[in-house]
Protein backbone atom coordinates (compact mmCIF):
# COMPACT_ATOMS: atom_id res chain seq x y z
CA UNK A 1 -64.64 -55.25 20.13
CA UNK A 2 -62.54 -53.03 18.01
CA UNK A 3 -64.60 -50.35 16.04
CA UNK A 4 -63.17 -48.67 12.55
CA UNK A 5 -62.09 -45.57 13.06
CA UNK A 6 -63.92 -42.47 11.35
CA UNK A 7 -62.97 -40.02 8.52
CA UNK A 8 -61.01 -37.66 9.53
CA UNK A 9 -62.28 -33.70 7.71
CA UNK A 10 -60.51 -33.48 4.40
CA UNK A 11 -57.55 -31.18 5.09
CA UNK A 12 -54.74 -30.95 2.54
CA UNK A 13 -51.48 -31.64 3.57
CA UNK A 14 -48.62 -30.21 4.35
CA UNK A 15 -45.09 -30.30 3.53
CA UNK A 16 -43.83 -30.67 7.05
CA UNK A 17 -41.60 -33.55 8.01
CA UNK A 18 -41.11 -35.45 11.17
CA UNK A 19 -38.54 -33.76 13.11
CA UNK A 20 -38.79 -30.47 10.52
CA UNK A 21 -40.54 -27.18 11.46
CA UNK A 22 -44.02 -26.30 10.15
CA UNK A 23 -43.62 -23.07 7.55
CA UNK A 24 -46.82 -21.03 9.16
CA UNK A 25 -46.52 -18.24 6.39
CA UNK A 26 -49.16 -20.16 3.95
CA UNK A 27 -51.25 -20.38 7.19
CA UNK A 28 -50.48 -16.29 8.40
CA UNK A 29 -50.94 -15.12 4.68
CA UNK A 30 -54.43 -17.13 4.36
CA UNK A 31 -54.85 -14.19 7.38
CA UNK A 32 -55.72 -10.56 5.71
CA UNK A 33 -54.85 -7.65 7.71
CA UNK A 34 -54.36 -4.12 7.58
CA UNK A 35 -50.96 -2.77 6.38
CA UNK A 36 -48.79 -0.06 8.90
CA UNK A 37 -45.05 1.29 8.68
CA UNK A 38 -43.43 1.74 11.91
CA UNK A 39 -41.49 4.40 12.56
CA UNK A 40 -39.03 6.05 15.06
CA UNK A 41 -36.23 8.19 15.19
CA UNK A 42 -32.72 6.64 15.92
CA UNK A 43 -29.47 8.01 17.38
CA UNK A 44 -28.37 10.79 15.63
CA UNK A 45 -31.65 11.83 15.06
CA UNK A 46 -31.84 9.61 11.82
CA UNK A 47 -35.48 8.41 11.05
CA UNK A 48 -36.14 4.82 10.83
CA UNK A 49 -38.94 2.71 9.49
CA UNK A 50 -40.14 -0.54 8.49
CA UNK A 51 -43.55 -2.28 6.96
CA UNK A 52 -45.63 -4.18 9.13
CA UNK A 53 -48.78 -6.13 9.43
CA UNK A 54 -48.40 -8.32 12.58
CA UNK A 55 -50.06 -5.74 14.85
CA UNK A 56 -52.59 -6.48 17.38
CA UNK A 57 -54.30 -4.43 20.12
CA UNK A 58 -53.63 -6.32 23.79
CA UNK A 59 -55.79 -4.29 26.06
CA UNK A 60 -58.35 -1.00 26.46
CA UNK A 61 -56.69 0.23 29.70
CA UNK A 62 -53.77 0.65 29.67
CA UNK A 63 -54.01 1.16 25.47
CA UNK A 64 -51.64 -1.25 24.63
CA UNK A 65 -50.95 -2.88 21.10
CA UNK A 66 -48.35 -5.41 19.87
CA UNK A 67 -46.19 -5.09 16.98
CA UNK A 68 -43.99 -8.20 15.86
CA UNK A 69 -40.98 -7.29 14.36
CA UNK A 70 -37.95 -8.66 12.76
CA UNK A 71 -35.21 -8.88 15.04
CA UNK A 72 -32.67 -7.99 12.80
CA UNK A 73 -34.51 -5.23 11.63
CA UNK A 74 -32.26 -2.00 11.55
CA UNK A 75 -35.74 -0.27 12.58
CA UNK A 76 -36.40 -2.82 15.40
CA UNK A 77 -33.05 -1.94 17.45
CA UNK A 78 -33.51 1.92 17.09
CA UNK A 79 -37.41 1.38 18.47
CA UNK A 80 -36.09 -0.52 21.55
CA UNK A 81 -33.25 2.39 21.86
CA UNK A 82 -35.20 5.11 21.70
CA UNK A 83 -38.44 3.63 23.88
CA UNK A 84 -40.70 5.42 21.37
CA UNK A 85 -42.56 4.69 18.10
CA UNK A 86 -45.26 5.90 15.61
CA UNK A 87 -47.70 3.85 13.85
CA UNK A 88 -49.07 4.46 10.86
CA UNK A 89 -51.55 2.52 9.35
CA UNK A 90 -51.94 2.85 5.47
CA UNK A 91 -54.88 3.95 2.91
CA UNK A 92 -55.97 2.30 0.48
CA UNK A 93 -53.79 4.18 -2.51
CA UNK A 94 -50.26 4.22 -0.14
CA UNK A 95 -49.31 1.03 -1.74
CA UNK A 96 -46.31 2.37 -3.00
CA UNK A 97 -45.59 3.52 0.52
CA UNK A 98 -45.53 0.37 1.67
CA UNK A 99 -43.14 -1.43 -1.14
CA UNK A 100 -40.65 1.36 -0.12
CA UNK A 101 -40.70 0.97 3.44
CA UNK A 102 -40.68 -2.70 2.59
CA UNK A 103 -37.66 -2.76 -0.05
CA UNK A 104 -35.30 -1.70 2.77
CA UNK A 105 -33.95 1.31 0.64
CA UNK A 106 -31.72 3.96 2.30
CA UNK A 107 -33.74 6.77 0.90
CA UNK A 108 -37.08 6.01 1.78
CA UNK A 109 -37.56 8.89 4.13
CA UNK A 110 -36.18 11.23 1.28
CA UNK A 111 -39.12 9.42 -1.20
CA UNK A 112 -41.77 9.65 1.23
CA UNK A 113 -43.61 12.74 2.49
CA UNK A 114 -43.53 12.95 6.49
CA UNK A 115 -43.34 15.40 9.76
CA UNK A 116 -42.31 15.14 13.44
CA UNK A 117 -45.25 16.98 15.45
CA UNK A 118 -44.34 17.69 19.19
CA UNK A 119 -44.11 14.54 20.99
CA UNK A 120 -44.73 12.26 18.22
CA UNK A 121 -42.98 8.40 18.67
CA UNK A 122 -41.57 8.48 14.70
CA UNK A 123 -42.11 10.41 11.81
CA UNK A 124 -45.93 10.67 10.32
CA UNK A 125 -46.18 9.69 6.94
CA UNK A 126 -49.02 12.16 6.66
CA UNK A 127 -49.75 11.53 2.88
CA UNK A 128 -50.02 8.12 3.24
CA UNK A 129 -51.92 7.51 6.29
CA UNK A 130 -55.56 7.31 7.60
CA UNK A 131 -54.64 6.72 11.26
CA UNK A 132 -51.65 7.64 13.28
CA UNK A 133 -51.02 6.44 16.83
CA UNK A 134 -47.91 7.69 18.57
CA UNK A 135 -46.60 5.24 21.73
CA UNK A 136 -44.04 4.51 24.65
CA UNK A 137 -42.67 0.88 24.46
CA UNK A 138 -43.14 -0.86 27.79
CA UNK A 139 -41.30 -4.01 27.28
CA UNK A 140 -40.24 -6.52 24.23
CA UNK A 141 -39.85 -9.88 24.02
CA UNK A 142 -37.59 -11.61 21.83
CA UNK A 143 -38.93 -15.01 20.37
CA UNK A 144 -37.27 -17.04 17.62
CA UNK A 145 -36.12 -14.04 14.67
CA UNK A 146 -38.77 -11.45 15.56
CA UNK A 147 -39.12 -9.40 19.02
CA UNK A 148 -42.75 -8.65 20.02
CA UNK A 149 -42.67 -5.37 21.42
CA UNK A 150 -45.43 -4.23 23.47
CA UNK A 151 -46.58 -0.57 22.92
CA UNK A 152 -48.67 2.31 25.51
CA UNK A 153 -50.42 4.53 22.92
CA UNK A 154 -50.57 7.84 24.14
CA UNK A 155 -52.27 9.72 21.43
CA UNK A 156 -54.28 8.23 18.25
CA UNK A 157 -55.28 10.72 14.78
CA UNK A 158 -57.38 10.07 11.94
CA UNK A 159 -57.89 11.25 8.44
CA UNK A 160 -61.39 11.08 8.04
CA UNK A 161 -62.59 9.52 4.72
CA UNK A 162 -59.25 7.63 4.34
CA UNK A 163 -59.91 3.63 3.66
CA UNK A 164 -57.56 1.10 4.89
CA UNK A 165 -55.41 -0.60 2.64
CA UNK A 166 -55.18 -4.52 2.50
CA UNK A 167 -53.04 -6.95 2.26
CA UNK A 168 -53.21 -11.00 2.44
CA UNK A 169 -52.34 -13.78 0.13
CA UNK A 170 -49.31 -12.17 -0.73
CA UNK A 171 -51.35 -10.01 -2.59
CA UNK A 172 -52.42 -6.11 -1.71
CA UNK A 173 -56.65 -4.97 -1.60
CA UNK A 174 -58.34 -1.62 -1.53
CA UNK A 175 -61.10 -1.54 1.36
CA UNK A 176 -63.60 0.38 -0.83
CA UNK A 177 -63.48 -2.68 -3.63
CA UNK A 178 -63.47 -5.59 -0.64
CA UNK A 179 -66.66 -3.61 0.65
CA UNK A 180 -68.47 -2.89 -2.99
CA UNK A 181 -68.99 -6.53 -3.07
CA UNK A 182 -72.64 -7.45 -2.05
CA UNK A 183 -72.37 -10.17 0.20
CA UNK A 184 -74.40 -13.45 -0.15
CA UNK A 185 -78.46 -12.75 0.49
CA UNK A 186 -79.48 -13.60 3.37
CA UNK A 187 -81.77 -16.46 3.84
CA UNK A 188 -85.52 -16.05 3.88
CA UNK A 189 -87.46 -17.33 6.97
CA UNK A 190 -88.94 -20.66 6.78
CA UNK A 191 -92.76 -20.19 6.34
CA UNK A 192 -94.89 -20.63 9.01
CA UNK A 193 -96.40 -24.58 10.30
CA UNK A 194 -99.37 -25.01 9.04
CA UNK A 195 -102.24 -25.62 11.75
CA UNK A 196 -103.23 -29.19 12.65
CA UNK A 197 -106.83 -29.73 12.09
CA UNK A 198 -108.78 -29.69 15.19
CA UNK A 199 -110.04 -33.27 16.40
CA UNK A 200 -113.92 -33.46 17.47
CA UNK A 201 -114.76 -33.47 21.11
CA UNK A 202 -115.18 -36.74 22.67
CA UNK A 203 -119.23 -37.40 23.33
CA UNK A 204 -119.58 -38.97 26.86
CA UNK A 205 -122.65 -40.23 28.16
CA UNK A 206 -124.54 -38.06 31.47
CA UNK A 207 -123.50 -39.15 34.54
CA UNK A 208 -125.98 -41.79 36.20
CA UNK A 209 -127.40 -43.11 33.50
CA UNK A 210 -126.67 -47.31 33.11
CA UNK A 211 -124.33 -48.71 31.37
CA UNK A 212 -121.09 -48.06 30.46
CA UNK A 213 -120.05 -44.57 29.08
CA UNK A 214 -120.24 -44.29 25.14
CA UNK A 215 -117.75 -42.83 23.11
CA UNK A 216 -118.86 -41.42 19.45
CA UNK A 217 -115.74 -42.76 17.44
């Protein structure tokens, strides 16, 4: 007996073809994150840096995170040269900060306020940061036209009072407005069961006398 097959969930389709690859960025931009620059200091002791929001934290011990990086990035092949990198991860008012380091302009470093401290993996953007984690790379993979490279952090500062900055939907958010939004009230409890009315005890007749027992109905 054949049976007719059910709905499927209304999904709205894509634009793939057979045979052509799926564009993920609708699906990775539907995806908010927080918003870092990477940074690290090339040969010549040139600084380098790049926007980034594919970052993701891969274990507790050892403290390793992942960034994923274009391959072509100038920024990319000075990180993998030089084994070390900063990361700094953006407040809520760097915006500009992170168009710069996005634009690809030469000068960024001379636009941008920053410092080396002793032992840091890339330049701190100091101004425009509310964390700052400074790493060793242990090993990068290269897949498709980005390299995931895998970073040990070895020291982590924050700027307390700093809010993260946003960013999703091709579009930018502060944390402070994302969070002033009261949230949907939360649902009251279902009020209690009534009680079910209590039934009358069954009257039996004593035991010996004739007869059938009688049952009061």
């Amino acid at each position: 007996m054949s049976h007719a097959s059910q709905p499927s969930p209304s999904v709205r389709p894509g634009t793939a073809t057979a045979g052509a690859e799926a564009d993920i960025r609708p699906l990775m931009s539907a995806f908010p994150s927080g918003v870092s620059v990477i940074t690290t200091i090339a040969a010549g002791s040139e600084p380098r840096g790049m926007t980034c929001s594919s970052l993701a934290s891969v274990a507790l011990s050892p403290p390793t995170i992942v960034l994923c990086l274009r391959t072509e990035s100038p920024t990319v092949q000075a990180v993998l040269e030089s084994g070390h990198v900063a990361v700094n991860l953006l407040h809520e008012n760097a915006r500009p900060v992170s168009d710069l380091f996005a634009s690809g302009a030469a000068d960024r470093f001379e636009r941008t306020e920053w410092r080396l401290p002793l032992g840091a993996g890339g330049p701190h953007l100091t101004e425009a940061a509310h964390a700052i984690a400074d790493g060793v790379v242990t090993q990068a993979v290269e897949f498709g036209d980005h390299t995931a490279v895998f970073v040990r952090i070895s020291r982590v500062s924050q700027h307390d009072g700093a809010e993260p900055l946003l960013y999703g939907k091709r579009r930018y958010a502060r944390w402070t407005d994302a969070t002033a939004v009261p949230g949907p009230p939360a649902a009251a409890p279902p009020p209690p069961a009534a009680p079910l009315p209590a039934l009358p005890a069954p009257l039996v007749a004593p035991a010996g006398s004739k007869g059938a027992a009688r049952v009061r109905p």
